[in-house]
C-alpha atoms as a PDB file:
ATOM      1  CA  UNK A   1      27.860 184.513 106.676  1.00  0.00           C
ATOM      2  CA  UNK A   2      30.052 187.979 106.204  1.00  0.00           C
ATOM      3  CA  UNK A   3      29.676 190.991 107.266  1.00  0.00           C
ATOM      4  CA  UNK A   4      28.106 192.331 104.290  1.00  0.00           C
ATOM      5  CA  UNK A   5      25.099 189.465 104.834  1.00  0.00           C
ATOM      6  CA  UNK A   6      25.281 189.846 108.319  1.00  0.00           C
ATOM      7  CA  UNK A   7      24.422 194.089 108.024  1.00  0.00           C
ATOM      8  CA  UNK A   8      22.141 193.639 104.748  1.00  0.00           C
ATOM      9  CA  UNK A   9      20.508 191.053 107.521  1.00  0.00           C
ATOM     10  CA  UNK A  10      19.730 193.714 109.992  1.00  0.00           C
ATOM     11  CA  UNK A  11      19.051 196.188 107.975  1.00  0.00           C
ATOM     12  CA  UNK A  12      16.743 194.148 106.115  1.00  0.00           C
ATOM     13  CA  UNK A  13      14.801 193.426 109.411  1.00  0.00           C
ATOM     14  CA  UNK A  14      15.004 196.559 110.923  1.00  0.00           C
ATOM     15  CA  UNK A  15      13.101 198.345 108.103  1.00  0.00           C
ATOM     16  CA  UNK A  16      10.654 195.868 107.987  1.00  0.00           C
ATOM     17  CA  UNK A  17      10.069 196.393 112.241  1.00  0.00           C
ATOM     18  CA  UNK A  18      10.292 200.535 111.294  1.00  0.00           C
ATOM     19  CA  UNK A  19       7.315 199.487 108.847  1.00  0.00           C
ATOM     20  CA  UNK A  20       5.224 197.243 110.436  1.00  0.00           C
ATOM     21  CA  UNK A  21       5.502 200.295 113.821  1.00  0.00           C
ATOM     22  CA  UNK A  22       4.601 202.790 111.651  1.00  0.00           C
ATOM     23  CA  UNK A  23       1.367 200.559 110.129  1.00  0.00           C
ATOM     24  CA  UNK A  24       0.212 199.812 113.763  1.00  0.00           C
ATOM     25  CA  UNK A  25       0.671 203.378 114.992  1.00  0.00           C
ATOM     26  CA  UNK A  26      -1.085 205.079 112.474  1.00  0.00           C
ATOM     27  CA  UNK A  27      -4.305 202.342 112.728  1.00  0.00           C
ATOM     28  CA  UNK A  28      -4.290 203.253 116.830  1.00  0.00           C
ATOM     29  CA  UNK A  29      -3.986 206.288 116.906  1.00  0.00           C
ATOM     30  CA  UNK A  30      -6.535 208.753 118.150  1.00  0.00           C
ATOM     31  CA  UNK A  31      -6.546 212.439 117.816  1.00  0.00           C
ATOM     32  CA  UNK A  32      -6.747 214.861 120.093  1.00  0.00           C
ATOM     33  CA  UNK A  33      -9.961 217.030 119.044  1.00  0.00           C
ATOM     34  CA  UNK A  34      -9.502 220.429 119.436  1.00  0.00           C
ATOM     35  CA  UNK A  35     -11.315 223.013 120.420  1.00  0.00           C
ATOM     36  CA  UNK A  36     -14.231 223.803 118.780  1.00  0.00           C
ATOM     37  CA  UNK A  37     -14.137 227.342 117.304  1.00  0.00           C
ATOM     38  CA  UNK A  38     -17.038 229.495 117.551  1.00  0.00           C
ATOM     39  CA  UNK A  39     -19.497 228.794 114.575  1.00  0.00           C
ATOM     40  CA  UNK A  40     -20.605 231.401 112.243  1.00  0.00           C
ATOM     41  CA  UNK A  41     -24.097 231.894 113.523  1.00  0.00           C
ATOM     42  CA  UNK A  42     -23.100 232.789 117.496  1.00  0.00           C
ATOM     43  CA  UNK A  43     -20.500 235.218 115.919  1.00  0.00           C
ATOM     44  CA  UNK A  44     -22.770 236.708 113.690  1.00  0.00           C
ATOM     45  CA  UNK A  45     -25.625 236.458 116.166  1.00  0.00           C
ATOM     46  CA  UNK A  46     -27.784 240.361 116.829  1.00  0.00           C
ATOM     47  CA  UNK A  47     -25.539 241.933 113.936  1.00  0.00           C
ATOM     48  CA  UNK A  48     -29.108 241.540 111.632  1.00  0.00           C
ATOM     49  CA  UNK A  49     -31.550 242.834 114.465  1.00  0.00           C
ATOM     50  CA  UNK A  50     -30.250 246.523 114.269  1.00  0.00           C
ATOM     51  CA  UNK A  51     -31.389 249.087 111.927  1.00  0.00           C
ATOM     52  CA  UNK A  52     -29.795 250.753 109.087  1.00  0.00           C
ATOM     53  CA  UNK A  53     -31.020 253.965 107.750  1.00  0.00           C
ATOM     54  CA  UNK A  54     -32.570 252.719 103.927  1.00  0.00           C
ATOM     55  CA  UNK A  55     -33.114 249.479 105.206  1.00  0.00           C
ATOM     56  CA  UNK A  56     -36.936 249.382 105.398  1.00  0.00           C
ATOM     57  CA  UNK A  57     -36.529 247.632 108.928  1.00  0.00           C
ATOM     58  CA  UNK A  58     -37.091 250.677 111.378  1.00  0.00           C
ATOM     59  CA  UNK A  59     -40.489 251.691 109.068  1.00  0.00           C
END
């Protein structure tokens, strides 16, 4: 065995360990969840209960 067979060799098995790391780290691994933003309907929450003039609500 050369050098040639000898690199294409490690090469060769080294992509296939890259590859096989890659496969198992993306089925493990977890995300971190992040925080959960405010929704909608607490940020928009008592904007509705006031009155504007032509509304009909302060009749």
């Amino acid at each position: 065995m050369n050098s040639d067979e000898l690199l294409g060799t490690v090469l060769g098995i080294a992509i296939v360990v890259v590859v096989i790391g890659v496969i198992l780290g993306a089925m493990f691994y977890r995300p971190k969840p992040h925080k959960k933003l405010r929704s909608r309907s607490t940020f928009t929450h008592g904007i509705d209960d006031a009155s504007v003039d032509g509304d009909g609500g302060g009749d």
